[in-house]
Protein backbone atom coordinates (compact mmCIF):
# COMPACT_ATOMS: atom_id res chain seq x y z
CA UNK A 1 56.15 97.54 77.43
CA UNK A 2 56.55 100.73 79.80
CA UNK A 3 56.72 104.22 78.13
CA UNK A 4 57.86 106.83 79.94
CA UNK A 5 57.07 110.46 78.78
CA UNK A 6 60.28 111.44 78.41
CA UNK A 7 59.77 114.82 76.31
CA UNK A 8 57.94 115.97 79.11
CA UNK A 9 59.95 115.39 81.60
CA UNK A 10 62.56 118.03 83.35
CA UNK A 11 66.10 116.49 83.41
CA UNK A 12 65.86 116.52 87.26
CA UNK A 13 63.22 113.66 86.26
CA UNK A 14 65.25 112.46 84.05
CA UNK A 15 68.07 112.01 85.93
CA UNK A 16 66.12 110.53 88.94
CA UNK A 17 64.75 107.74 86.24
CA UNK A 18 68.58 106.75 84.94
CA UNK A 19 69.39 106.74 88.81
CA UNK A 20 66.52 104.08 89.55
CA UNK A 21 67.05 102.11 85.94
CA UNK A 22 70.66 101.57 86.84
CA UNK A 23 70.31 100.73 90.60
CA UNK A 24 68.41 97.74 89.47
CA UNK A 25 70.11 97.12 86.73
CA UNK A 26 73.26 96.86 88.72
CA UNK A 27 71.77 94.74 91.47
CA UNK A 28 72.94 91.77 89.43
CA UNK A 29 76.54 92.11 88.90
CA UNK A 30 77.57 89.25 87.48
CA UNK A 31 74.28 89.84 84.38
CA UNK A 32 75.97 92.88 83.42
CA UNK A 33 78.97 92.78 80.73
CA UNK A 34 80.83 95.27 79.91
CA UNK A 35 81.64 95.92 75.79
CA UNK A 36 85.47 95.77 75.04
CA UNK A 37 85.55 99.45 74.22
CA UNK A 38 84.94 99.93 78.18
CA UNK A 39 88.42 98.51 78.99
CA UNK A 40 89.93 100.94 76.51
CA UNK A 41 88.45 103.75 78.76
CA UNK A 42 89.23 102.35 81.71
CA UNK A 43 92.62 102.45 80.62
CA UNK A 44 92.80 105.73 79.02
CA UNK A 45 91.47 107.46 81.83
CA UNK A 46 93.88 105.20 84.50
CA UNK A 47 97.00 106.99 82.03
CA UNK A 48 95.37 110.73 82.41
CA UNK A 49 94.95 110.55 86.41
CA UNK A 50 98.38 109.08 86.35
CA UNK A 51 99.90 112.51 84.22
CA UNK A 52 97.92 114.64 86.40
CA UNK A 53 95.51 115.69 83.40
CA UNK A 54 91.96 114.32 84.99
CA UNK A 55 90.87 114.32 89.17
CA UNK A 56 88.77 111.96 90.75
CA UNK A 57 85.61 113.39 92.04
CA UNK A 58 83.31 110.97 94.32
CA UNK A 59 79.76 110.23 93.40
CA UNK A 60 77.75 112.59 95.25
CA UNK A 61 79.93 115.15 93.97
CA UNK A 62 79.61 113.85 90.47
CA UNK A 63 76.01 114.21 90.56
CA UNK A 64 75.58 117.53 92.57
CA UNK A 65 77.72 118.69 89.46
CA UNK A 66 75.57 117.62 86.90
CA UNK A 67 72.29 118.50 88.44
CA UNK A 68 73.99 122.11 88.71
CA UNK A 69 74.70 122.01 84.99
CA UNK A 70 71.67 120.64 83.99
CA UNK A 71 69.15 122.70 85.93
């Protein structure tokens, strides 16, 4: 089993450790399923963009956001 020390770690490591769990994690697609509560979301936030109440924002973006917040 791997431990990480998470309570000593900054978020930037933090985040930089979710980044690299779920880039392998996602490698294999078709492994992952998604719970049913996922579709609900999915769908919730497809009715929000479509009233003009929530904005896409790419990836990068996404991130550069967080790591602002977060720092």
């Amino acid at each position: 089993m791997i431990t990480l020390p998470i309570k000593q770690m900054s978020r930037e490591e933090k985040l930089i450790a979710l980044e690299a769990l779920w880039e392998d994690l996602s490698r294999d697609e078709e492994a992952l399923e998604s719970p049913p509560w996922h579709l609900d979301e999915l769908r919730a936030t497809e009715e929000r963009v479509k009233s003009g109440t929530e904005q896409f924002v790419d990836w990068e973006t996404a991130k550069k956001e967080f790591r602002k917040r977060f720092e």
